[in-house]
PDB file of N, CA and C in Angstrom:
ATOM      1  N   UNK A   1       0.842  -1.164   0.000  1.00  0.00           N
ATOM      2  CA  UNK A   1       0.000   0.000   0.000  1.00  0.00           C
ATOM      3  C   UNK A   1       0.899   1.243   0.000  1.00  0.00           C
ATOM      4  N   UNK A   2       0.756   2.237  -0.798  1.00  0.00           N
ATOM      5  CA  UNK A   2       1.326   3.634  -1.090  1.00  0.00           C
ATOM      6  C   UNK A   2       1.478   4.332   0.200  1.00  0.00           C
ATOM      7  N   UNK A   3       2.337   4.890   0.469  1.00  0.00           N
ATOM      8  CA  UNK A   3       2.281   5.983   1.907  1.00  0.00           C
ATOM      9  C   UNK A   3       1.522   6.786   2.259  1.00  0.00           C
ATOM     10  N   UNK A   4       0.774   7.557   1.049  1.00  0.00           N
ATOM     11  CA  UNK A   4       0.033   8.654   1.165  1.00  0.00           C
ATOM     12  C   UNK A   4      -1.141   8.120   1.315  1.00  0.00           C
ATOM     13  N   UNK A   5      -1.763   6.724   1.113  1.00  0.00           N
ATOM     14  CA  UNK A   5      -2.834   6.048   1.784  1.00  0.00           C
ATOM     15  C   UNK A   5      -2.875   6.113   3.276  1.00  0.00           C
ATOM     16  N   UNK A   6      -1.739   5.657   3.859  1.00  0.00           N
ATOM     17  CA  UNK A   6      -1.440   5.321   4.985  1.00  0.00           C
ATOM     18  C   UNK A   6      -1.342   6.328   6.142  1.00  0.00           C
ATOM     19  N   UNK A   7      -1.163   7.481   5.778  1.00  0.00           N
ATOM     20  CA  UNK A   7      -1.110   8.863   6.148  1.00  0.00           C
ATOM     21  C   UNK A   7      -2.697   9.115   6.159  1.00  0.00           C
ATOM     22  N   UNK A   8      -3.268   9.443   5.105  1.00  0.00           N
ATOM     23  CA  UNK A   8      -4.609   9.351   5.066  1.00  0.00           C
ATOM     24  C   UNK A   8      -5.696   8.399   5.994  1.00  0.00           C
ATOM     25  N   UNK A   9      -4.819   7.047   6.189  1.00  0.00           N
ATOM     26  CA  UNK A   9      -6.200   6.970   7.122  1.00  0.00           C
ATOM     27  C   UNK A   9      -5.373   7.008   8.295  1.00  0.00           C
ATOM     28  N   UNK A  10      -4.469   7.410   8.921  1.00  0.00           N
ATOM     29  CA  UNK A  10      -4.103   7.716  10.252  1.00  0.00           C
ATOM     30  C   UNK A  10      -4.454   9.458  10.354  1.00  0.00           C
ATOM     31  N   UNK A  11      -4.751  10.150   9.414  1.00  0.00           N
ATOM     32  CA  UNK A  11      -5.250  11.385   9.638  1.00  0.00           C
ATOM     33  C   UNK A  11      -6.766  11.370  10.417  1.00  0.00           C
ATOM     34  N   UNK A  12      -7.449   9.993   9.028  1.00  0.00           N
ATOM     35  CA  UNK A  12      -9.029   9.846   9.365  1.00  0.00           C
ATOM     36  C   UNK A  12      -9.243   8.966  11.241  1.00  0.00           C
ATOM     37  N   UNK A  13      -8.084   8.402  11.443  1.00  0.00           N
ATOM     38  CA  UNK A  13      -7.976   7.531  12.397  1.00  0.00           C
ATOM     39  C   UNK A  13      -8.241   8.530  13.632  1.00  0.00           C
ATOM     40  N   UNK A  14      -7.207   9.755  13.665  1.00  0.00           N
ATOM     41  CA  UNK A  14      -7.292  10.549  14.866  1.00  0.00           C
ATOM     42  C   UNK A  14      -7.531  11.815  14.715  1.00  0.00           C
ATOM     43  N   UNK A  15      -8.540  11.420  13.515  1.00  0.00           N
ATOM     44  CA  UNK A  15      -9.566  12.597  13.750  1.00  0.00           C
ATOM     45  C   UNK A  15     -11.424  12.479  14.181  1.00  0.00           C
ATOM     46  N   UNK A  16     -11.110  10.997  14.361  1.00  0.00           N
ATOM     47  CA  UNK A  16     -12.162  10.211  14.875  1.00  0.00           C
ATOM     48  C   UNK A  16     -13.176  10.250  13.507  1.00  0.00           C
ATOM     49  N   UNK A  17     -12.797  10.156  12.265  1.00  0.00           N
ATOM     50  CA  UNK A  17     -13.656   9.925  10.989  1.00  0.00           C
ATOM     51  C   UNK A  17     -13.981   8.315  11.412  1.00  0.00           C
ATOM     52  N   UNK A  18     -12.629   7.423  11.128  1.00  0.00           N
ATOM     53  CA  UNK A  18     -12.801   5.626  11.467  1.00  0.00           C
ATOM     54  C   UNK A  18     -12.492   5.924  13.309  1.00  0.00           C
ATOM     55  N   UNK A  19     -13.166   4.333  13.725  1.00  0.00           N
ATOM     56  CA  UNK A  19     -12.669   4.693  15.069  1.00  0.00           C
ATOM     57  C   UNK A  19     -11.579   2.905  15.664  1.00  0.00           C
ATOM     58  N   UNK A  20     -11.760   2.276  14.361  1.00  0.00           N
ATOM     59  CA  UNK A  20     -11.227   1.347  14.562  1.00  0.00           C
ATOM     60  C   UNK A  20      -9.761   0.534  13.780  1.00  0.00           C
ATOM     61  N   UNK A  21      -8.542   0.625  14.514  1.00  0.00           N
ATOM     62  CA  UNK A  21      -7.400   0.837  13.816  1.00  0.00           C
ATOM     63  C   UNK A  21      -7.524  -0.370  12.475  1.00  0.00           C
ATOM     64  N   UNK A  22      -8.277  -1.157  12.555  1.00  0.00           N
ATOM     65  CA  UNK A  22      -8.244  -2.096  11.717  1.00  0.00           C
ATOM     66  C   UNK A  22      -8.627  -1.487   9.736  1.00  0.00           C
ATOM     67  N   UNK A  23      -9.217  -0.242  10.317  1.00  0.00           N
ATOM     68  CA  UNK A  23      -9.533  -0.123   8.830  1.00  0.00           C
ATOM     69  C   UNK A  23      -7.892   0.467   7.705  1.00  0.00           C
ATOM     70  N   UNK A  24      -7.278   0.389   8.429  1.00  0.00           N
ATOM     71  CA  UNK A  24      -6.057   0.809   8.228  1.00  0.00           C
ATOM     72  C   UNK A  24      -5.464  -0.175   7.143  1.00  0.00           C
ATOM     73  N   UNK A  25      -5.889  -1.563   7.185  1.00  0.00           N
ATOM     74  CA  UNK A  25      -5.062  -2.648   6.323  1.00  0.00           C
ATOM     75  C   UNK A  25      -6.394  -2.764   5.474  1.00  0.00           C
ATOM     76  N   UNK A  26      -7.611  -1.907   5.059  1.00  0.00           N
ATOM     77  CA  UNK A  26      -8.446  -2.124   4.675  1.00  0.00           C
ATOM     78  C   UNK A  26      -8.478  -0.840   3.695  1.00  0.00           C
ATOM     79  N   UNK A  27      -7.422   0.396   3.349  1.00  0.00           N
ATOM     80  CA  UNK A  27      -7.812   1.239   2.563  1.00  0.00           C
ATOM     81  C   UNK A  27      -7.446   1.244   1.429  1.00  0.00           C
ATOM     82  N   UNK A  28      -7.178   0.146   0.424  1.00  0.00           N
ATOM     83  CA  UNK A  28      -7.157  -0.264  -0.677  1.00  0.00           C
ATOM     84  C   UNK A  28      -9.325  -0.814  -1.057  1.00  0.00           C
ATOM     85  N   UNK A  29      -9.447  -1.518   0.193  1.00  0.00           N
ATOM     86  CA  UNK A  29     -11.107  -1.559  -0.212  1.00  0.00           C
ATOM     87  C   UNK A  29     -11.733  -1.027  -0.604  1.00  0.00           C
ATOM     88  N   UNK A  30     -12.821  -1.509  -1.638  1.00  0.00           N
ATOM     89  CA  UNK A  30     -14.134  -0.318  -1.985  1.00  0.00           C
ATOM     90  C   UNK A  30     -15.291  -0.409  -1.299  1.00  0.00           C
ATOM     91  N   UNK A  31     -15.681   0.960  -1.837  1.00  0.00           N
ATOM     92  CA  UNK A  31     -16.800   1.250  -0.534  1.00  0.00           C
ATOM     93  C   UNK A  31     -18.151   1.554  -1.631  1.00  0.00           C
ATOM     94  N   UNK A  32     -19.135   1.023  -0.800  1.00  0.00           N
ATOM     95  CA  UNK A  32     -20.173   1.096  -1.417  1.00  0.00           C
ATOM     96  C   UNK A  32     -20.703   2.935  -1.613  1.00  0.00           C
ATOM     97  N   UNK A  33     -21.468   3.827  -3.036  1.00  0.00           N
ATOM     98  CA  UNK A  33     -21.760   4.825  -2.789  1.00  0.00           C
ATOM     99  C   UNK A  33     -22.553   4.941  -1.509  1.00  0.00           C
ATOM    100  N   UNK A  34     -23.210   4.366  -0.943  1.00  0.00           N
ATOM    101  CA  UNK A  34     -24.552   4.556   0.209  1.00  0.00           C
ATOM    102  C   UNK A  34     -23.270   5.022   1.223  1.00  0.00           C
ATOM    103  N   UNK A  35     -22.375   4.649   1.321  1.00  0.00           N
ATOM    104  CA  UNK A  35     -21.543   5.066   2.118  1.00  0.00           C
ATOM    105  C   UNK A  35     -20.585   5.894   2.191  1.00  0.00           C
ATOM    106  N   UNK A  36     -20.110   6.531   1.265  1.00  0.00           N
ATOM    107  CA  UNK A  36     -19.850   7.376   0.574  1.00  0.00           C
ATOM    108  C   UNK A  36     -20.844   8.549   0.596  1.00  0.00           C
ATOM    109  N   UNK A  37     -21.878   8.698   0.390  1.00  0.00           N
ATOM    110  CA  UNK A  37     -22.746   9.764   0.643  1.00  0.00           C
ATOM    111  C   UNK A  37     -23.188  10.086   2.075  1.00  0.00           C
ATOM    112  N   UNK A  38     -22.787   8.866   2.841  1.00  0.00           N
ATOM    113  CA  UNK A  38     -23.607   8.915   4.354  1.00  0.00           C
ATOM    114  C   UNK A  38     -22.299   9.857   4.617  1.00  0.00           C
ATOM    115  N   UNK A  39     -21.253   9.759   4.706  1.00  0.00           N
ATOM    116  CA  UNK A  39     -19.929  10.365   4.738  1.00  0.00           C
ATOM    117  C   UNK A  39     -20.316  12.200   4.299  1.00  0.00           C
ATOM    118  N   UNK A  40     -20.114  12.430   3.634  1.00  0.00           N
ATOM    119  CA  UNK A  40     -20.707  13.327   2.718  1.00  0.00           C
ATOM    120  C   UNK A  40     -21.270  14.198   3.493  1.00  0.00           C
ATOM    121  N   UNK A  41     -22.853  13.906   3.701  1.00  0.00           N
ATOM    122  CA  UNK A  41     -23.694  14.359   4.198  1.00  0.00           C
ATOM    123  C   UNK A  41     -23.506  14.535   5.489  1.00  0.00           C
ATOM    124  N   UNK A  42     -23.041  13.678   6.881  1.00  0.00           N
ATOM    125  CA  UNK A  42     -22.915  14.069   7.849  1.00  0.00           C
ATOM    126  C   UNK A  42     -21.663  15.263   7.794  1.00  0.00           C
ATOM    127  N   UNK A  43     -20.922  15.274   7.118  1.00  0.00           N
ATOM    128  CA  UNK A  43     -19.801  16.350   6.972  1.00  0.00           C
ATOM    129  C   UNK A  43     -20.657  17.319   6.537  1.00  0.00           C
ATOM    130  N   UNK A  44     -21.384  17.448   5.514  1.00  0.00           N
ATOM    131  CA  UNK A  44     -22.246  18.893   5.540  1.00  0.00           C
ATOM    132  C   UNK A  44     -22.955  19.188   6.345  1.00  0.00           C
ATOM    133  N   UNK A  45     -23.431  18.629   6.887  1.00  0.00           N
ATOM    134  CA  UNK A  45     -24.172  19.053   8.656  1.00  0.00           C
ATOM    135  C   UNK A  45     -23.490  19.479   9.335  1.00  0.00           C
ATOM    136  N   UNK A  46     -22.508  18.538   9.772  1.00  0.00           N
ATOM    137  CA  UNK A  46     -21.284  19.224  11.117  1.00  0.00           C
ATOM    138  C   UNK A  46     -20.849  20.799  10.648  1.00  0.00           C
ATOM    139  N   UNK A  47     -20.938  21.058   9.329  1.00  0.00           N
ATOM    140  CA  UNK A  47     -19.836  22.393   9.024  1.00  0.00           C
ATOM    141  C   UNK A  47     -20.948  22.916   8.502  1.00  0.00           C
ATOM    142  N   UNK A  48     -22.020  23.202   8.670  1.00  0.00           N
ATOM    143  CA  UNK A  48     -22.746  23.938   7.962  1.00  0.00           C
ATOM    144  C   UNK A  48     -23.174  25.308   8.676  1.00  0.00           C
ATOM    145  N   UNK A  49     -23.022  26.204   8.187  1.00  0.00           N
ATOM    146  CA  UNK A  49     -23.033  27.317   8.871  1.00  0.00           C
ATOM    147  C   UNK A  49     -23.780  27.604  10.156  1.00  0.00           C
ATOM    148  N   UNK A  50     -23.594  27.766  11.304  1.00  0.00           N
ATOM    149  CA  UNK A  50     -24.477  28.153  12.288  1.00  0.00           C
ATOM    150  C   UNK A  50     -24.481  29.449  12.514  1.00  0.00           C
ATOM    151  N   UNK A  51     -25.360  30.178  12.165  1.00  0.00           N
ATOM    152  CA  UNK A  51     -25.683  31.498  12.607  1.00  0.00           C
ATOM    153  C   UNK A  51     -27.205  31.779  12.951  1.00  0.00           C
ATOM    154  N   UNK A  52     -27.298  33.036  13.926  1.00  0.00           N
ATOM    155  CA  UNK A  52     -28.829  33.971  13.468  1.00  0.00           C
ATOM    156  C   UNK A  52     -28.849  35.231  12.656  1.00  0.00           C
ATOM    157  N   UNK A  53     -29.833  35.640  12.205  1.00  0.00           N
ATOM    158  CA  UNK A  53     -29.444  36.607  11.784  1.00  0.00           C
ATOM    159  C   UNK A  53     -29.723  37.896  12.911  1.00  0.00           C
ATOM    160  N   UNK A  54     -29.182  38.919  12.736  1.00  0.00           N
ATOM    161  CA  UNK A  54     -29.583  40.168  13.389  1.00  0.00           C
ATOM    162  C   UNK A  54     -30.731  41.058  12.872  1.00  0.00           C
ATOM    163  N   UNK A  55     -30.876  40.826  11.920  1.00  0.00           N
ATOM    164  CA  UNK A  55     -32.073  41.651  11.121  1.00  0.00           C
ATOM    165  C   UNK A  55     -33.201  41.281  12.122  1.00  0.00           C
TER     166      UNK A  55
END
């Protein structure tokens, strides 16, 4: 496996994206889209702007 894989999921590892070191010998695997979008989407929630307005 390439380094810059390996980097990548020890980024995702302790940034609490995966929470289990095992997916680590697993990032050559494919991933289904359903999962891929579930990904996605909870990331646009977490960062999605929180404001009120003042008006």
């Amino acid at each position: 496996m390439e380094e810059w894989k390996k980097v990548i999921g020890e980024q995702a590892l302790k940034a609490g994206i995966i929470n289990d070191p095992q997916w680590l010998d697993k990032l050559d695997d494919s991933m289904p889209v359903w999962a891929v979008l579930d990904i996605l989407v909870k990331f646009a929630e977490k960062f999605e702007t929180q404001y009120n307005s003042y008006d």
